[in-house]
Protein backbone atom coordinates (compact mmCIF):
# COMPACT_ATOMS: atom_id res chain seq x y z
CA UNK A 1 13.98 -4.19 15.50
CA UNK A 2 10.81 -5.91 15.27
CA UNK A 3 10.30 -8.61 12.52
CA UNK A 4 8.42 -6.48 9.62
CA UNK A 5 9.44 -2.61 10.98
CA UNK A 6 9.48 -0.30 8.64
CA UNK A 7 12.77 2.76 9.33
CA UNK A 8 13.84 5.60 7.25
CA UNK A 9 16.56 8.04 8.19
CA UNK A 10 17.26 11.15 6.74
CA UNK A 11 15.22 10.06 3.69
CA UNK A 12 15.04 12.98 0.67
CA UNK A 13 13.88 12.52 -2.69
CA UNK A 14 14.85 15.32 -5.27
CA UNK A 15 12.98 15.81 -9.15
CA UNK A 16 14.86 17.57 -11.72
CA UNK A 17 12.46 19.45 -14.02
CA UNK A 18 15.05 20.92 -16.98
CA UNK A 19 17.09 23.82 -14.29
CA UNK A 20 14.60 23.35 -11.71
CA UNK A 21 15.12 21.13 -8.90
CA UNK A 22 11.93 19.83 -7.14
CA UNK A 23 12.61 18.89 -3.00
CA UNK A 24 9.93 16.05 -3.23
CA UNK A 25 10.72 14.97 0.20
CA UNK A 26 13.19 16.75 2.70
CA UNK A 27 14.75 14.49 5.77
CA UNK A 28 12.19 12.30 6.81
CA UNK A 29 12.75 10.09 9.54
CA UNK A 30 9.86 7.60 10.28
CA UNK A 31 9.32 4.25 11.87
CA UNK A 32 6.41 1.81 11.35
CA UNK A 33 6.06 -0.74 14.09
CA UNK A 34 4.99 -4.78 13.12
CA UNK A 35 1.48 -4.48 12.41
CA UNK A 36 0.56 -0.96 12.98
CA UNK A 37 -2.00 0.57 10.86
CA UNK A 38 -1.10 4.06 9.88
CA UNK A 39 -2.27 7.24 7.48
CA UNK A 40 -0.35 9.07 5.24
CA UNK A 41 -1.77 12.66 4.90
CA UNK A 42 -0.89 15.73 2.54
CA UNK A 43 -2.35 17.26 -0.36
CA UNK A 44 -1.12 17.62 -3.68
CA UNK A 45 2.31 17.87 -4.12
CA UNK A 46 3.04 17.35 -0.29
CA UNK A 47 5.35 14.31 -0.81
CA UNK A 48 3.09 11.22 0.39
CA UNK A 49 2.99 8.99 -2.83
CA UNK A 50 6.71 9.44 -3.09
CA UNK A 51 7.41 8.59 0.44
CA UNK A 52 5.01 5.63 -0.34
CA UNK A 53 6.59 4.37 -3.27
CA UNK A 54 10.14 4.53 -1.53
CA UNK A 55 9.14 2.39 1.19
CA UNK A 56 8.07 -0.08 -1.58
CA UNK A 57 11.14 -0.12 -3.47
CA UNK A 58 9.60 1.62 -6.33
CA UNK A 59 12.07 4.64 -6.35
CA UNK A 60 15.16 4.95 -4.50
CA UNK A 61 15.88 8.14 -2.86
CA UNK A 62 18.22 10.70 -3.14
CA UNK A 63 19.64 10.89 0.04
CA UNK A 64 18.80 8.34 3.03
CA UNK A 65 18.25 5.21 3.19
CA UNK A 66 14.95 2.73 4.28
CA UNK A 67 15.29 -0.01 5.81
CA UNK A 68 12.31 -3.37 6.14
CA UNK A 69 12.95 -6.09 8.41
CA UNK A 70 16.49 -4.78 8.74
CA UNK A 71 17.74 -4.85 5.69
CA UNK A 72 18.73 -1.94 4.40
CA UNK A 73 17.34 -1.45 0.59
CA UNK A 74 19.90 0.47 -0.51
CA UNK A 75 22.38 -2.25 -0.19
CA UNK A 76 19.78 -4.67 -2.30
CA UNK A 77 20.14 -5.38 -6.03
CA UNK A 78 17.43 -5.14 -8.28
CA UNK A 79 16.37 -9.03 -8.25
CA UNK A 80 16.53 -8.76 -4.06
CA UNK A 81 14.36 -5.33 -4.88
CA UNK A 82 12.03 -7.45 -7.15
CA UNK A 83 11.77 -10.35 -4.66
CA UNK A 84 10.58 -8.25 -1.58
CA UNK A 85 7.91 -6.20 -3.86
CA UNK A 86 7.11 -9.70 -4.92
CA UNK A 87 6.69 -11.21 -1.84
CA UNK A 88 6.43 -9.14 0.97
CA UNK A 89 4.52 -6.46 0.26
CA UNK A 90 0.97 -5.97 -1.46
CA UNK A 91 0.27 -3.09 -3.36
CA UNK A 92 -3.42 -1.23 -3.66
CA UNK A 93 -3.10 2.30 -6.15
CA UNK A 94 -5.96 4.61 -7.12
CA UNK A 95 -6.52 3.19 -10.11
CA UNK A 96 -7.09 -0.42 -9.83
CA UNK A 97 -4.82 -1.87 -12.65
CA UNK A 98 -6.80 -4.80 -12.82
CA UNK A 99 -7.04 -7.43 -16.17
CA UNK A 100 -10.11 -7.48 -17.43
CA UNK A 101 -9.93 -10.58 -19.62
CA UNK A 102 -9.48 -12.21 -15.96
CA UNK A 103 -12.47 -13.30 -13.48
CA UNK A 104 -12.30 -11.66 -9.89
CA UNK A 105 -10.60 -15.17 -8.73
CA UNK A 106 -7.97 -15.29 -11.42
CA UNK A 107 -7.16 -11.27 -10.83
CA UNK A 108 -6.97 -12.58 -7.26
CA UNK A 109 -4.67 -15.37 -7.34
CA UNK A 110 -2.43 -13.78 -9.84
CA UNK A 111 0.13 -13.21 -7.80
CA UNK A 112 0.59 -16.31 -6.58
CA UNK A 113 0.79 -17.75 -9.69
CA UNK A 114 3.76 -15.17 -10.45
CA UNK A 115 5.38 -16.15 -7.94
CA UNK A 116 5.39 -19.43 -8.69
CA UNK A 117 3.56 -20.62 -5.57
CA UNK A 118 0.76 -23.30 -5.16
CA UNK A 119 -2.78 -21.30 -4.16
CA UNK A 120 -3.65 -21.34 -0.85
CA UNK A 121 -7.25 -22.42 -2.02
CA UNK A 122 -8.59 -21.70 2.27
CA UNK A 123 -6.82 -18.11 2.42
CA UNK A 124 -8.40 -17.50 -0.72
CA UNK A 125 -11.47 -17.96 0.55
CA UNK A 126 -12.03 -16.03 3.61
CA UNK A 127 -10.30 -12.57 1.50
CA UNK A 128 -13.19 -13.21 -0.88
CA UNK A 129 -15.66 -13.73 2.36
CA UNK A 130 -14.36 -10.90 4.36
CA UNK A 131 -14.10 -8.68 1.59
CA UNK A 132 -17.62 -9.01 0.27
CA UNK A 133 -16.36 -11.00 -3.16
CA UNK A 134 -17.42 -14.49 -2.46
CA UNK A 135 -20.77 -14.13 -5.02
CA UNK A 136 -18.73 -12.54 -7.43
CA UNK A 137 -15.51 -14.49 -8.13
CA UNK A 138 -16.58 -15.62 -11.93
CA UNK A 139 -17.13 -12.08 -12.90
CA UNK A 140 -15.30 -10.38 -15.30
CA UNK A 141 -13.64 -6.66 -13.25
CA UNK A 142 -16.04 -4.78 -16.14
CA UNK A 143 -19.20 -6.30 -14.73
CA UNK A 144 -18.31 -4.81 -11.39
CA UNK A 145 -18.93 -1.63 -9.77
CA UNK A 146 -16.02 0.84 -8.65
CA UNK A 147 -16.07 -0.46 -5.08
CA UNK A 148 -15.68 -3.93 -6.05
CA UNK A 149 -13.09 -3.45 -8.10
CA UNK A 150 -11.15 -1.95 -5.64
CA UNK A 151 -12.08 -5.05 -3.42
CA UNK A 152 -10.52 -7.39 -5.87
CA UNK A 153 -7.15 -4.57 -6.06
CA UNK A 154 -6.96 -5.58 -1.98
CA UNK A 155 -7.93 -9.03 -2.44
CA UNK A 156 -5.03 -9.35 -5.15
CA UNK A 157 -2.67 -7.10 -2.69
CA UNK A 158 -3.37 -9.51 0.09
CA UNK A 159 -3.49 -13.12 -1.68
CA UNK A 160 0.48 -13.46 -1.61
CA UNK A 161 0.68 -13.49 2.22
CA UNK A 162 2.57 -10.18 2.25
CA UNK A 163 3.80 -8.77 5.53
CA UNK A 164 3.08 -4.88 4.39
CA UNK A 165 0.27 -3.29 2.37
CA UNK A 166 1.07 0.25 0.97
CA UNK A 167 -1.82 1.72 -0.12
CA UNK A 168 -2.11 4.90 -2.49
CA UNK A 169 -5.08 7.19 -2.43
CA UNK A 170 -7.04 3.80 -2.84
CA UNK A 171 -10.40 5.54 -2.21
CA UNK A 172 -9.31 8.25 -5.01
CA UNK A 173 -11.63 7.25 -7.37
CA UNK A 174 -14.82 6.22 -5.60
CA UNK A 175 -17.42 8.37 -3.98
CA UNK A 176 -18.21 8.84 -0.51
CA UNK A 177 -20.13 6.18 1.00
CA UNK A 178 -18.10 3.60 -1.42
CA UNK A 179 -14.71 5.39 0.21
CA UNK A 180 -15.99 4.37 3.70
CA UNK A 181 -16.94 0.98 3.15
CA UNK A 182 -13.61 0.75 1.56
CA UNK A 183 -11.33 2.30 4.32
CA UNK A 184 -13.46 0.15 6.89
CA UNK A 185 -12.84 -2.69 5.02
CA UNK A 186 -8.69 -2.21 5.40
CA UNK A 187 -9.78 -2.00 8.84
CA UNK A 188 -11.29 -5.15 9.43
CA UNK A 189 -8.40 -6.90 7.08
CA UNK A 190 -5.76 -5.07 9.39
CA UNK A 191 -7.71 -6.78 12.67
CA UNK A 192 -8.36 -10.03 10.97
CA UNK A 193 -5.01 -10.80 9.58
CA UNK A 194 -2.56 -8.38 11.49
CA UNK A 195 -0.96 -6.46 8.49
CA UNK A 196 1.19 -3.69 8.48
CA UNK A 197 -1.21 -1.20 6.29
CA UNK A 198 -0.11 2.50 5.11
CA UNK A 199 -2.52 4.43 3.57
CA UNK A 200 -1.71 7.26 1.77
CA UNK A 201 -4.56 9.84 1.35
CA UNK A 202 -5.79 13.44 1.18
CA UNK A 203 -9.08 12.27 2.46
CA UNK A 204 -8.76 13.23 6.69
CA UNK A 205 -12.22 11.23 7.10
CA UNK A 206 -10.23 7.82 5.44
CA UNK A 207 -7.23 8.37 7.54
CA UNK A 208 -8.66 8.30 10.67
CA UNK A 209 -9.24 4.67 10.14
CA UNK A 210 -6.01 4.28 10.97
CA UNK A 211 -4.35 3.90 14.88
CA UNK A 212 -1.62 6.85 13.89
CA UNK A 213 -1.90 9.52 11.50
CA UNK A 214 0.86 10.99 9.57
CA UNK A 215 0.75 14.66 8.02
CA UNK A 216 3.31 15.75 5.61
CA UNK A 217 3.54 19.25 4.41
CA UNK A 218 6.40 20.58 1.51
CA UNK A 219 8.15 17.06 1.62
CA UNK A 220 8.21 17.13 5.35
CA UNK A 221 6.57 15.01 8.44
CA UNK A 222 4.78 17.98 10.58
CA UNK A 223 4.36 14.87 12.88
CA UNK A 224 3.81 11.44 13.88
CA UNK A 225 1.77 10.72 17.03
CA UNK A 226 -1.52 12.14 15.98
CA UNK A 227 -4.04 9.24 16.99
């Protein structure tokens, strides 16, 4: 197993909505290679966020199991959950959850600073360079346009040196030449710094950024070698 692979096996997720069961996702089995670049693609309803958000740790399944870097998150506690969100993977949602009362740099470096690490004042610098931020890093997030917002959401995603960036219908909100830039963008961070990126998105245009493309239907993969 390589060093950052993502595996699932036999992975189901199941919603109970009062006497109705809801068969979110339905045997999945899925690997993600160190530093591969891949799309999630559904529509509404088709299972992607929650196949997203249990390869983060942010739900456990219902039957399965996933494992990162060999370790199999089922067998983790919550703190070892915490600590691998924390540190190993970067996070970039639809809505930007930013803090407004922060400048782009401190919304940036926030994570860091969580994590009780000193900021790595050079790395800092070429995500705000690469990512189009560098004249913009005193701003407050409501001075800045949708786009740029969403840059500082990857910026912050990236800044704690994670080995795997899920990303959640992060061009959800913007229009179409803004969703572009911003897929294109992931791009050139996936190049430049050799993540292992997942996008998750009902956009087909966004997801062919990516090297593979994944397309789930009803809570199941209809494959996973479209290029």
């Amino acid at each position: 197993m390589k060093e950052w692979e993502i595996r699932t096996e036999h992975l189901s997720k199941i919603y109970h909505l009062g006497d109705r069961q809801v068969h979110a996702l339905q045997d999945v089995n899925l690997t993600v290679a160190n530093g591969e670049m891949i799309s999630i693609v559904g529509t509404s309803g088709s299972g992607k966020s929650t196949l997203l958000h249990l390869l983060g740790a942010l739900d456990t399944p219902t039957e399965g199991k996933v494992w990162i870097a060999g370790k199999d998150l089922s067998d983790q506690k919550d703190r070892e959950l915490s600590v691998i969100r924390r540190d190993y993977i970067g996070f970039v949602f639809q809505k930007f959850h930013l803090m407004n009362e922060l400048t782009v740099k401190e919304n940036i470096v926030l994570p860091m600073l969580l994590a009780g690490k000193t900021v790595d004042e050079d790395y800092i610098e070429g995500l705000v360079e690469i990512l189009g931020l560098k004249d913009h890093q005193e701003h407050l997030p409501t001075e800045l346009s949708g786009g740029q917002q969403q840059r500082v959401a990857i910026a912050r995603a990236l800044s704690n040196h994670p080995a795997i960036v899920l990303c959640d219908e992060p061009t959800g909100n913007l229009d179409h030449q803004t969703s572009h830039d911003v897929a294109e963008l992931l791009l050139k961070v996936h190049e430049e710094y050799q993540k292992t990126i997942l996008i998750v998105t009902h956009d087909e245009e966004i997801a062919n950024v990516a090297e593979r493309k994944i397309r789930i239907e009803d809570g199941k993969i209809m494959n996973g070698m479209e290029g």
